[in-house]
Protein backbone atom coordinates (compact mmCIF):
# COMPACT_ATOMS: atom_id res chain seq x y z
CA UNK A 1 20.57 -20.06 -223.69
CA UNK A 2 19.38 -23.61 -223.45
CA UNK A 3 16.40 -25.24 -224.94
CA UNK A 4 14.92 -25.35 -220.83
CA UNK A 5 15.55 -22.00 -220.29
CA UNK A 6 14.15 -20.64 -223.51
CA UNK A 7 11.23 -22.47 -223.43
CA UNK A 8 10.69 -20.56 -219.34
CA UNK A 9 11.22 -17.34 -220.77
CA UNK A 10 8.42 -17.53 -223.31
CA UNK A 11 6.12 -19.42 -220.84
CA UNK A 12 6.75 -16.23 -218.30
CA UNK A 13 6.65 -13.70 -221.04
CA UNK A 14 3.26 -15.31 -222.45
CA UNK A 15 1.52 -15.78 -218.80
CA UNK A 16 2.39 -11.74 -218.36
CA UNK A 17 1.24 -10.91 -221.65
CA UNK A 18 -2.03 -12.54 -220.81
CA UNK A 19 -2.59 -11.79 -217.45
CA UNK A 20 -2.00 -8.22 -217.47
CA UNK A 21 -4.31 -7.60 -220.19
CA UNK A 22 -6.90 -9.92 -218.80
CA UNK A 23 -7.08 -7.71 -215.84
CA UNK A 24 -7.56 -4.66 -217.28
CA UNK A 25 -10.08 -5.52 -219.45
CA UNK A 26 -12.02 -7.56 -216.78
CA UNK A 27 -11.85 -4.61 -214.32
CA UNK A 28 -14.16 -2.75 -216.13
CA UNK A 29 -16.67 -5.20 -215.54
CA UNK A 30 -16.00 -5.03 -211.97
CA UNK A 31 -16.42 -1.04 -211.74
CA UNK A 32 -20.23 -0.79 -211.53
CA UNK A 33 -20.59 -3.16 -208.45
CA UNK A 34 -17.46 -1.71 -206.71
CA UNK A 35 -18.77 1.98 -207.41
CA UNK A 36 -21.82 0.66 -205.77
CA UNK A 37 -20.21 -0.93 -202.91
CA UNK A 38 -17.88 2.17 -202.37
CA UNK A 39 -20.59 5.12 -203.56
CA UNK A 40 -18.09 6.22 -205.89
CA UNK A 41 -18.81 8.68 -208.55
CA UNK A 42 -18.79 8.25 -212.23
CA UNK A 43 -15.33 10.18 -212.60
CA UNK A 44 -13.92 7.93 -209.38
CA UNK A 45 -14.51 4.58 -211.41
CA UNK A 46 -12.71 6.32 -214.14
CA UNK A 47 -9.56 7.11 -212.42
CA UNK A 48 -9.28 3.40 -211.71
CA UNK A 49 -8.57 2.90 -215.63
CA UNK A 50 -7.29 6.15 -216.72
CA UNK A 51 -4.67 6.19 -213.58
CA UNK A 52 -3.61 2.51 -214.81
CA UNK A 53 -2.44 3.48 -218.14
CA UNK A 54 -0.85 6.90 -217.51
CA UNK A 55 1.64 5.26 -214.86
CA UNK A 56 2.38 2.47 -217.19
CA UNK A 57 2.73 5.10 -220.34
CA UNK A 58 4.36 7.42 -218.09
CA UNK A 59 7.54 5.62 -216.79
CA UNK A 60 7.90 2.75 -219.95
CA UNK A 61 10.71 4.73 -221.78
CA UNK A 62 12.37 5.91 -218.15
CA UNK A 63 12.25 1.45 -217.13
CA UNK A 64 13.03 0.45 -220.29
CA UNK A 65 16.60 2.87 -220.58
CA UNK A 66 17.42 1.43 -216.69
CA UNK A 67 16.67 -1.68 -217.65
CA UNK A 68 19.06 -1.74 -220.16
CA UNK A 69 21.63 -0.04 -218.22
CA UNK A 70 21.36 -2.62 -215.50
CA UNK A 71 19.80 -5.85 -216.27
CA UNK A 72 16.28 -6.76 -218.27
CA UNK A 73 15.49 -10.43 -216.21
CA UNK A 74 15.60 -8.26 -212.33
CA UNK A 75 13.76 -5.39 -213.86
CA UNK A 76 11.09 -7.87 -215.18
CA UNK A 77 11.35 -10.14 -212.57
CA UNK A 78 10.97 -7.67 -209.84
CA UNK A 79 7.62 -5.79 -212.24
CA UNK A 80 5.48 -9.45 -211.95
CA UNK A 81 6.54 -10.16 -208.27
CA UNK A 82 5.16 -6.61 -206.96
CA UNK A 83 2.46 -6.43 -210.16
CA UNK A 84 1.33 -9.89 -208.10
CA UNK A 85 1.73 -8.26 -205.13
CA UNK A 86 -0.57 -4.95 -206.08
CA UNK A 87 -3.39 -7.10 -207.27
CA UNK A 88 -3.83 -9.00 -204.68
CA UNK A 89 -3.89 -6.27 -202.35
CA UNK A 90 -6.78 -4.51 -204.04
CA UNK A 91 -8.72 -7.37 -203.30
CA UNK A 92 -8.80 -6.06 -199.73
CA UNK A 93 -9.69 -2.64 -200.28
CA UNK A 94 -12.25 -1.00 -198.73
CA UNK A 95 -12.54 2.81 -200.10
CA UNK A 96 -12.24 3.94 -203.76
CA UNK A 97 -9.35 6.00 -202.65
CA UNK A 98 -7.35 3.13 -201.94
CA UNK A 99 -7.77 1.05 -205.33
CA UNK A 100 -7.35 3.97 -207.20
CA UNK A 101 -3.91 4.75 -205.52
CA UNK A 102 -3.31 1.13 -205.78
CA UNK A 103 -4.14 1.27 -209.36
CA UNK A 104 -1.58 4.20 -210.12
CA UNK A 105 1.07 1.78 -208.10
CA UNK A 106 0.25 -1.05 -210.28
CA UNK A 107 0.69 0.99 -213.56
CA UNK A 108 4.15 1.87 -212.26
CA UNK A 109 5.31 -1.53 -211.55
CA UNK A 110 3.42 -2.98 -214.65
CA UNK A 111 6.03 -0.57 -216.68
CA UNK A 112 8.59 -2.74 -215.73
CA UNK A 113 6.99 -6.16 -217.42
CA UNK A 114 6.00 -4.39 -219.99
CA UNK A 115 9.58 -2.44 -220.62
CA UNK A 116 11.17 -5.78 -220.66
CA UNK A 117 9.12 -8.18 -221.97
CA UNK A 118 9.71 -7.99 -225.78
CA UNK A 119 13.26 -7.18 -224.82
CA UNK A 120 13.85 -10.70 -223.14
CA UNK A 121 12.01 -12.68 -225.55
CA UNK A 122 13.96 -11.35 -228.31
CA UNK A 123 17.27 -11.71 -226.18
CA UNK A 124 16.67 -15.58 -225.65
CA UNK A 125 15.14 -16.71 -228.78
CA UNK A 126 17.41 -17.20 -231.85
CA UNK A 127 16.33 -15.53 -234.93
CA UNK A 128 14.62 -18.01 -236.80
CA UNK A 129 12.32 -19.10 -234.67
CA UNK A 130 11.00 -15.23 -233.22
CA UNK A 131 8.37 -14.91 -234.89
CA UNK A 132 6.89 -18.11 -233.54
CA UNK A 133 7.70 -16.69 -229.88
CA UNK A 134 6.17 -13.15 -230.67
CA UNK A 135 3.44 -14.60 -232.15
CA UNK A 136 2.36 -16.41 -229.15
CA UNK A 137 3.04 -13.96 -226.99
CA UNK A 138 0.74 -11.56 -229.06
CA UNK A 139 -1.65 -14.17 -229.25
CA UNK A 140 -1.90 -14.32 -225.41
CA UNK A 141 -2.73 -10.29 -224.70
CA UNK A 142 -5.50 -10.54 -226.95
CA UNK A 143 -6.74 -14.04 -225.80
CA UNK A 144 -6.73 -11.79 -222.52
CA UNK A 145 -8.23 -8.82 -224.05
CA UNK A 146 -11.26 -11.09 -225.20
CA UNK A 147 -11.80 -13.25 -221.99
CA UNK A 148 -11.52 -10.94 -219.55
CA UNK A 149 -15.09 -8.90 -219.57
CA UNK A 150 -16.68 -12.70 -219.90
CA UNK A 151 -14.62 -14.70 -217.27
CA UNK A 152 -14.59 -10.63 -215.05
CA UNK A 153 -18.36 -11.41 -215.12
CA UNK A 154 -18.54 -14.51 -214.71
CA UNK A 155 -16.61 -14.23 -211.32
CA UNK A 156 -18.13 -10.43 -210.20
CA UNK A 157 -21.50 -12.03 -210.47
CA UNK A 158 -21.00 -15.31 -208.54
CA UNK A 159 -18.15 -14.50 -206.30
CA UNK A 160 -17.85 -10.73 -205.71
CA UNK A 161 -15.40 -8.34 -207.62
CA UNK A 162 -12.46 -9.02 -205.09
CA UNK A 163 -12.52 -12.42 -205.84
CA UNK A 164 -11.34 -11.28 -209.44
CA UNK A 165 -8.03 -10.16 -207.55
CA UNK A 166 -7.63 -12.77 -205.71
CA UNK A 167 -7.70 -15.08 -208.37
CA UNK A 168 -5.38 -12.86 -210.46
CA UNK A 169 -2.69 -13.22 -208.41
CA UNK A 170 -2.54 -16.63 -209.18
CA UNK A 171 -0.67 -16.78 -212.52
CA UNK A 172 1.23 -14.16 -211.85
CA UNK A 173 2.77 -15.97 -209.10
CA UNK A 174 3.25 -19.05 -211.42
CA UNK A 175 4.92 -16.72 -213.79
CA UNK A 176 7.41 -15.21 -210.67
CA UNK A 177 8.35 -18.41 -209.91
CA UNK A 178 9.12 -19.86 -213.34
CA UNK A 179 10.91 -16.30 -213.65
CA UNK A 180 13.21 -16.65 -210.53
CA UNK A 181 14.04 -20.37 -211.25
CA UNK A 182 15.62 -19.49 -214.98
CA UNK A 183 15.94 -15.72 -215.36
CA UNK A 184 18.64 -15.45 -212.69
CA UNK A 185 20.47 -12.60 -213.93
CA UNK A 186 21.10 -9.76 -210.77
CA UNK A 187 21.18 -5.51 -211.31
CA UNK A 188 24.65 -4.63 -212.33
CA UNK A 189 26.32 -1.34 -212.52
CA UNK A 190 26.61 0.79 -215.65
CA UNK A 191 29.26 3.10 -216.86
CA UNK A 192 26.27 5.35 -218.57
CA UNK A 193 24.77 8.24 -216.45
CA UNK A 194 21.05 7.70 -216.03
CA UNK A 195 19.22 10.82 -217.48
CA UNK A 196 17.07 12.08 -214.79
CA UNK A 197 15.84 15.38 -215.81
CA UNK A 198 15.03 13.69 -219.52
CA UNK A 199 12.98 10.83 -217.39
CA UNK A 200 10.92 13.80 -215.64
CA UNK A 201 9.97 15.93 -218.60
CA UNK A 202 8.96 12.58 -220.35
CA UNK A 203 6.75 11.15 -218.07
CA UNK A 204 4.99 14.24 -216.74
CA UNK A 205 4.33 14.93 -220.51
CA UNK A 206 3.03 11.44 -221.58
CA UNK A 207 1.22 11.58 -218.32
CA UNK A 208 -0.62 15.04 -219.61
CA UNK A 209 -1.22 13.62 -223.21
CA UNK A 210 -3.20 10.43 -221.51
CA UNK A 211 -5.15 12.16 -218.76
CA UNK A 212 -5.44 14.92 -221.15
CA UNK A 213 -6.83 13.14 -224.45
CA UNK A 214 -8.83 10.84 -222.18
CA UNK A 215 -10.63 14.05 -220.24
CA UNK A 216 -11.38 16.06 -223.41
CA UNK A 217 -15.15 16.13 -223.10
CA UNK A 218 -14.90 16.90 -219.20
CA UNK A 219 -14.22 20.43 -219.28
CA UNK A 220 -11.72 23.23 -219.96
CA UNK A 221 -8.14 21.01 -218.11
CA UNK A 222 -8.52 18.19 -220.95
CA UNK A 223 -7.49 20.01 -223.71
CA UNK A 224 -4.84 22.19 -221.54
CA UNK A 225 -3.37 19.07 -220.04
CA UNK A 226 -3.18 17.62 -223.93
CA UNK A 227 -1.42 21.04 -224.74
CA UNK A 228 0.99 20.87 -222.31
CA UNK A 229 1.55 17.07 -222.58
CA UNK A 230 2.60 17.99 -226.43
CA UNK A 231 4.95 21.04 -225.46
CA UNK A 232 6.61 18.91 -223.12
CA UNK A 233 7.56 16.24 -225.92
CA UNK A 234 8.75 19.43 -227.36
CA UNK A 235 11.29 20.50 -224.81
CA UNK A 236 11.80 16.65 -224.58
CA UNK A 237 13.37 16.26 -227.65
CA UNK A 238 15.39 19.75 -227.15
CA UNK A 239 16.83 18.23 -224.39
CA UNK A 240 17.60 14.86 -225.82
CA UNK A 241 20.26 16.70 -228.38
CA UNK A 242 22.05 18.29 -225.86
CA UNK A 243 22.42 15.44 -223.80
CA UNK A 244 25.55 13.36 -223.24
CA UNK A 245 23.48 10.29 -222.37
CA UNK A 246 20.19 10.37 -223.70
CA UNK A 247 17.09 8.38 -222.22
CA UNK A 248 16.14 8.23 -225.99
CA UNK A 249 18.62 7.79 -228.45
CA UNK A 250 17.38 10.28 -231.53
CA UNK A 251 20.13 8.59 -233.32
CA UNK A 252 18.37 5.57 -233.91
CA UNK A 253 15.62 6.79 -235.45
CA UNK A 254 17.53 8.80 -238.31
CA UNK A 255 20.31 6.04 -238.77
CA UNK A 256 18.08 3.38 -238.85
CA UNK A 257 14.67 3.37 -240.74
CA UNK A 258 13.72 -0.29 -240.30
CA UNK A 259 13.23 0.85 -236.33
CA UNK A 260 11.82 4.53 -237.25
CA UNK A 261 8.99 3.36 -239.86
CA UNK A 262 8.15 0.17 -237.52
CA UNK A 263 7.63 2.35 -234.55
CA UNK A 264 5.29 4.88 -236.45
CA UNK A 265 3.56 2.27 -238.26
CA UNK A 266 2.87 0.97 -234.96
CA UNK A 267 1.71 3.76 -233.37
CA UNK A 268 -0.55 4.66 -236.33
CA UNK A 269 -1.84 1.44 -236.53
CA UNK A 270 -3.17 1.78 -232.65
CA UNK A 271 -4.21 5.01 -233.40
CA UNK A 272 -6.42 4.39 -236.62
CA UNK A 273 -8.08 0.94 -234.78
CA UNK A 274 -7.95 1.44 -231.68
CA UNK A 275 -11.93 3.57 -231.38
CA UNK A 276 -13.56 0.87 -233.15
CA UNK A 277 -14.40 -1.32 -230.26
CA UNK A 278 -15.07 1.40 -228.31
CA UNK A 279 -17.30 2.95 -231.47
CA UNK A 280 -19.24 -0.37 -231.97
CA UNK A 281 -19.91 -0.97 -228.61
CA UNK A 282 -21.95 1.82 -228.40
CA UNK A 283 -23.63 1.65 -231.79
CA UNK A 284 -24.78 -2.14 -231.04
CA UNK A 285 -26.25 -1.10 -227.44
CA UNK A 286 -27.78 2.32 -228.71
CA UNK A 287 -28.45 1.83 -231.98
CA UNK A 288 -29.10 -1.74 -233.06
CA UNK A 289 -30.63 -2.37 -229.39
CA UNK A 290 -28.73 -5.20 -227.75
CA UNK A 291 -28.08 -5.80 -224.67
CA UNK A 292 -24.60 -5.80 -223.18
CA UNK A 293 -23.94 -9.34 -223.34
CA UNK A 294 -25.34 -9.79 -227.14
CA UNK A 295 -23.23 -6.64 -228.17
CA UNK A 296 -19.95 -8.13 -226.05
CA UNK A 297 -20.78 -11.77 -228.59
CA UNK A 298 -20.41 -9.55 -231.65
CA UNK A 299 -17.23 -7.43 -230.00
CA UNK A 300 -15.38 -10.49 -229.39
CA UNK A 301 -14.72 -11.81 -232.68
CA UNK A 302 -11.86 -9.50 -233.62
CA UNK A 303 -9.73 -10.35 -230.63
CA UNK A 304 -10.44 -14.20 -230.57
CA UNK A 305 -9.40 -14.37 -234.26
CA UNK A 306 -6.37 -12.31 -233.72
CA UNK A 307 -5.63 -15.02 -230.67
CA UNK A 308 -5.83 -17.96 -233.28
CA UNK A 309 -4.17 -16.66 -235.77
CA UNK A 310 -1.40 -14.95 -234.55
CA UNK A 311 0.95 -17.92 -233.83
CA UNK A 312 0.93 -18.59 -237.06
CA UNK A 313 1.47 -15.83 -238.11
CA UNK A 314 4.36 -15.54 -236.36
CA UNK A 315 5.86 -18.60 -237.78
CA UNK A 316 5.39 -17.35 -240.91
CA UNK A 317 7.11 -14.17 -239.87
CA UNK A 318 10.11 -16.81 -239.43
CA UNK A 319 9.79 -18.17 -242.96
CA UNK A 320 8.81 -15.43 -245.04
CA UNK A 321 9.35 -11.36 -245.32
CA UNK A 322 7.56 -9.70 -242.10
CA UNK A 323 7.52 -6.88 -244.04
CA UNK A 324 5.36 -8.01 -246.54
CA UNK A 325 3.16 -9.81 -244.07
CA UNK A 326 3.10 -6.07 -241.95
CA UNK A 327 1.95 -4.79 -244.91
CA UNK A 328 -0.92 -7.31 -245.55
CA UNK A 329 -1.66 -6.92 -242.23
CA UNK A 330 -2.00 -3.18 -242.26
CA UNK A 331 -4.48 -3.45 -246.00
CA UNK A 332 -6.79 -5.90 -243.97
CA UNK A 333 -6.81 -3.20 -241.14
CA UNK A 334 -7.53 -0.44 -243.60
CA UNK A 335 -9.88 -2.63 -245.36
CA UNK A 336 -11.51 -3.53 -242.16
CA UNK A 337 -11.46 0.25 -241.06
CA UNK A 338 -13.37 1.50 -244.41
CA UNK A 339 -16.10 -1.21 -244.25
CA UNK A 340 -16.70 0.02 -240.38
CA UNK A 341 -17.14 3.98 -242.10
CA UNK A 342 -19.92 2.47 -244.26
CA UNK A 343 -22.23 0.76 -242.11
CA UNK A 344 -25.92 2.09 -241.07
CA UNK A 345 -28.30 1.44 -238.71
CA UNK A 346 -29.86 -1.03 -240.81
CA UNK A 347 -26.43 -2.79 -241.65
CA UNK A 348 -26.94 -6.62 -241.61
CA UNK A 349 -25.18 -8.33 -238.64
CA UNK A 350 -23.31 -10.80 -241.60
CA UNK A 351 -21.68 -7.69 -242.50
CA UNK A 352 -20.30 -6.54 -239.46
CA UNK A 353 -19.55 -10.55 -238.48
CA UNK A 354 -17.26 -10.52 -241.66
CA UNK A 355 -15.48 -6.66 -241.18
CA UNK A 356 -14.22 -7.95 -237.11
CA UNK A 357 -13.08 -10.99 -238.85
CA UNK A 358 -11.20 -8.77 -241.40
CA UNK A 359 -9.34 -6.82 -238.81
CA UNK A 360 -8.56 -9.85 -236.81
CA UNK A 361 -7.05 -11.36 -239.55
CA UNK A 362 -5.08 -7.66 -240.00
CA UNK A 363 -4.43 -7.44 -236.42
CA UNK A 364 -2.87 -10.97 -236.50
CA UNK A 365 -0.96 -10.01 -239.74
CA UNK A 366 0.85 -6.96 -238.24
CA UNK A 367 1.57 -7.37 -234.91
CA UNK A 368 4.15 -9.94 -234.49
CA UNK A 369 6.00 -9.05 -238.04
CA UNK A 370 6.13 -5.59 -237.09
CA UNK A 371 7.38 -5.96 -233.78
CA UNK A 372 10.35 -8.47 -235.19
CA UNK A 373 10.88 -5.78 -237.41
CA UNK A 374 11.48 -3.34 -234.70
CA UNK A 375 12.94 -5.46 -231.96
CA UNK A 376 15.56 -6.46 -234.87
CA UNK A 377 15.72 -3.13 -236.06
CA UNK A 378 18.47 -1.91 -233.03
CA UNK A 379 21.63 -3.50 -231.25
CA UNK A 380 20.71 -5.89 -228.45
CA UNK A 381 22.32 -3.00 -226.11
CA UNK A 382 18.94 -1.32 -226.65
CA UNK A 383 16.32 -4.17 -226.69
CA UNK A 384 14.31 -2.27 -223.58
CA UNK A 385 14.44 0.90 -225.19
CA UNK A 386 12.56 -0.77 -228.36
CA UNK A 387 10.49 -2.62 -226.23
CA UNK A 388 9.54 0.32 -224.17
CA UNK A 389 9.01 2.40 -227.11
CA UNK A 390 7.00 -0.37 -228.78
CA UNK A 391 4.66 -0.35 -225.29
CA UNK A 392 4.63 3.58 -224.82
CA UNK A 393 3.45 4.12 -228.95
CA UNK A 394 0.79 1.55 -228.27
CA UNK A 395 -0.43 3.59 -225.42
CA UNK A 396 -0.34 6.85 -227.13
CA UNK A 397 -1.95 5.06 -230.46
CA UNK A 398 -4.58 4.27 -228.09
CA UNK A 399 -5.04 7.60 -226.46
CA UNK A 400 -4.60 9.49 -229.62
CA UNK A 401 -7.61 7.54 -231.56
CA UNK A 402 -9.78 8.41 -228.85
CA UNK A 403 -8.99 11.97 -228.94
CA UNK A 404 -10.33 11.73 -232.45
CA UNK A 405 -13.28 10.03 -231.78
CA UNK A 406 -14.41 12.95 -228.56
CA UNK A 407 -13.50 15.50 -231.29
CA UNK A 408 -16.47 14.34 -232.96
CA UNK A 409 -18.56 13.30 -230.53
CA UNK A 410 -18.21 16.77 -228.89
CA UNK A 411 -18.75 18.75 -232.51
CA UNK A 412 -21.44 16.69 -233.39
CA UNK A 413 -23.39 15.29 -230.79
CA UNK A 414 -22.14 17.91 -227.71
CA UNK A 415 -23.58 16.69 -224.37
CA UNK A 416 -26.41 14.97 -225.67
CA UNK A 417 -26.05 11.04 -224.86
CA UNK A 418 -25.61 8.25 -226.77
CA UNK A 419 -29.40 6.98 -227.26
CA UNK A 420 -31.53 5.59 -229.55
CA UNK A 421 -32.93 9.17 -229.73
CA UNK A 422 -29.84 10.25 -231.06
CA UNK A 423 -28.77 7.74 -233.45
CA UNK A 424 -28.83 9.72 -236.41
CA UNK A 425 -26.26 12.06 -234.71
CA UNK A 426 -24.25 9.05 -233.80
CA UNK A 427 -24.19 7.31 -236.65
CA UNK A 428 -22.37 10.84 -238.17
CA UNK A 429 -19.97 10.70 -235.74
CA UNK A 430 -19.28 7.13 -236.54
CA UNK A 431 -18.80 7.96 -240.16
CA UNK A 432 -16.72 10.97 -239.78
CA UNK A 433 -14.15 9.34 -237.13
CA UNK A 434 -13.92 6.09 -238.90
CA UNK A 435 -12.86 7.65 -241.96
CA UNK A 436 -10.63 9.86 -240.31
CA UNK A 437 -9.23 6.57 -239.06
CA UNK A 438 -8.95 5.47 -242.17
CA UNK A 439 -7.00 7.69 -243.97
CA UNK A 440 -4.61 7.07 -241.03
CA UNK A 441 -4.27 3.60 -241.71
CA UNK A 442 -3.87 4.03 -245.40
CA UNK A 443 -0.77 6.10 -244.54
CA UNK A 444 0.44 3.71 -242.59
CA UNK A 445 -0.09 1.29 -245.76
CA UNK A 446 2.36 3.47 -247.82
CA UNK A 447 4.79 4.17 -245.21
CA UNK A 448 4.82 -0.18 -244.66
CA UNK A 449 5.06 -0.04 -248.83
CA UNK A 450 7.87 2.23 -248.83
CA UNK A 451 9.74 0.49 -246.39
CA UNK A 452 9.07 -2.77 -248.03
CA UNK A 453 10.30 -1.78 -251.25
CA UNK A 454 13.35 0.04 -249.92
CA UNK A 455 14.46 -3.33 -248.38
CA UNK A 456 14.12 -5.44 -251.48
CA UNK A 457 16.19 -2.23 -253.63
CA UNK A 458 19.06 -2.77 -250.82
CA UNK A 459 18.89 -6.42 -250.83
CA UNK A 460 19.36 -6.46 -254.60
CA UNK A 461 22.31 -3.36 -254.68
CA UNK A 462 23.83 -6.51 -252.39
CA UNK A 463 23.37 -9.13 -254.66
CA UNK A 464 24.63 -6.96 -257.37
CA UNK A 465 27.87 -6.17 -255.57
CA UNK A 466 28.06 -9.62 -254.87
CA UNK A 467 28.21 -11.16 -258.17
CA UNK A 468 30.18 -8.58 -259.65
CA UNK A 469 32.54 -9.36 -256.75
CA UNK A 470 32.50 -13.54 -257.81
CA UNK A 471 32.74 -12.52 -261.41
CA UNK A 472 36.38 -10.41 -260.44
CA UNK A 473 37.43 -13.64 -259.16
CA UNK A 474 36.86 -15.64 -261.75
């Protein structure tokens, strides 16, 4: 691929990678004034996130094998155009009903960005200089992570919450257009059966586990919609081995560790971090007393320091071993994780300035070296699986972090709410789930360890067999 065209795939990959985070965090800020508007109820206004990620975890591994099978640039191509398409439209809504269905629709076509991004990016960039390419493109979802509840605001208040879709359809088109001009590959036929009834179990099951973990604290179908979300992995799996073409490829995770410890690493490093923001945010508001727009100040360090850092990052992912730099990345996360287990109501705001700038440092560290690790981890016949895998474990790292956290929250605290009244009750919870996040991360250390060490034993058995190959010549 030419210089031209590489350059447009990381421009379009980048604009995605920011956009589609940037919405979904600034939606939330548009919720309260559209629940208003629409007299929606509190468990209305949560469909419009929760619906959101279960499509897009839901159908990522299904998108990613098709894409694959029949072309990554149309699959991705075709995912912004309608993903443009979808938010725009929801501008113009005038029930609840409709965004939320909208919402689910978006989440489905979102899959197909997502399934293809990473996939594309590491198709069109030569190996030396990926890292530099991830690590912009990682720097742009969390430059949209961290600007979206400000600039969401910022345009709810002073131009009404449609307004936010309107204007979101904006670089999304930019990115269609730059996509269509140099991704011109078309959907081609395959010689490989698509496998259907693997594609059903799958996404019905990850749809369970989301809706499920993220409804544990509203009654008795949260935890039986978690249940059955795990049994159907089960059964998943079952019928993966007895498949003649798999939608998941067990294979790949025996025969090649690189991919299978990079994928779990990921997912536990979603899982162990994910809560904190989430934890915080309520402890600032509840406990320390600010207000939403003081606490939002202190939230947003983490992901603008992940943003600034992360290109670099990446290029040194190009010069140096990304598995050492995972592993730094995953210590600072641990570190960061432990500090967050420690602090008290009367922690000093210095302290908790310096523990979000330690996990955006470890945030910046991981991301992009893990994900070369994985992307390069599996033949470039499967770049969509890894890349939907990569999107789905995020998703389920998410999910599964939370489910700790409501554990707790239920145990400890039951119905009461989250109140200065109840601080002492919340600051338990805090403890206990951070350090149960901790000890996740700290496995995820050894596993990153492990792996690291096991490269650097095979890279020296080569060496070995190499000189004692020159020394036979000689």
């Amino acid at each position: 691929m030419d210089d031209a065209k590489k350059k447009a795939v990381i421009f379009t990959v980048a604009v995605t990678q920011f956009t589609m985070p940037f919405m979904f965090s600034a939606v939330g800020i548009t919720l309260p004034v559209m629940g208003r508007e629409f007299g929606a109820s509190g468990l209305d206004l949560s469909l419009v996130e929760s619906v959101y990620i279960g499509s897009v975890a839901a159908l990522l591994l299904p998108l990613g094998r098709l894409a694959d099978m029949h072309g990554r640039q149309p699959m991705f191509r075709l995912g912004v155009l309608l993903f443009a398409i979808l938010t725009f439209l929801i501008g113009f809504a005038h029930n609840i009903e409709t965004v939320i269905g909208l919402r689910m629709v978006q989440g489905m076509v979102g899959a197909m960005g997502i399934a293809t991004n990473m996939a594309l990016l590491t198709n069109s960039v030569p190996k030396e200089e990926r890292g530099k390419a991830m690590g912009l493109a990682v720097a742009a979802v969390y430059l949209g992570l961290s600007v979206g509840p400000y600039v969401g605001g910022l345009v709810t208040t002073h131009l009404g919450w449609r307004s936010l879709y309107f204007f979101g359809m904006i670089p999304l088109g930019i990115s269609y257009y730059v996509a269509r001009r140099n991704l011109n590959g078309k959907f081609r036929s395959s010689d490989e059966k698509f496998d259907l009834r693997g594609s059903l179990v799958v996404s019905l099951s990850v749809a369970a586990i989301v809706f499920g973990g993220t409804s544990l604290g509203s009654g008795w179908f949260g935890p039986v919609l978690l249940i059955a979300g795990l049994m159907g992995v089960t059964l998943f799996i079952y019928l993966q081995n007895k498949t003649r073409f798999p939608l998941v490829e067990l294979t790949l995770f025996k025969e090649r560790r690189d991919f299978s410890d990079a994928a779990l690493v990921q997912f536990i490093n979603y899982a162990g971090t994910f809560g904190i923001v989430f934890l915080f945010s309520l402890y600032l508001q509840s406990v320390k007393g600010f207000s939403p727009h003081d606490a939002g100040l202190v939230l947003v360090i983490q992901p603008i320091v992940q943003a600034v850092l992360s290109p670099l990052c990446g290029r040194l992912a190009d010069k140096f071993s990304p598995r050492f730099l995972a592993l730094l990345g995953m210590l600072a996360c641990t570190v960061g994780t432990i500090m967050g287990s420690m602090v008290t109501a009367h922690t000093e705001l210095s302290y908790l300035y310096t523990m979000f700038v330690v996990l955006g440092i470890g945030y910046a560290l991981f991301s992009s070296p893990n994900m070369i690790i994985l992307m390069s981890s599996v033949p470039a016949s499967r770049y969509g699986f890894a890349s939907a895998i990569s999107g789905g474990l995020r998703t389920l790292g998410m999910v599964f972090s939370m489910v700790i956290i409501a554990i707790f929250i239920s145990t400890i605290m039951g119905k009461a709410p989250v109140s200065p009244e109840s601080a002492v009750d919340y600051l338990t919870v805090m403890r206990f789930s951070l350090s149960s996040l901790s000890v996740l991360c700290s496995i995820a250390v050894l596993i990153s360890f492990r792996s690291l060490l096991k490269r650097r034993r095979v890279a020296k058995n080569k060496l070995c067999v190499q000189s004692a190959g020159d020394s036979k010549e000689d």
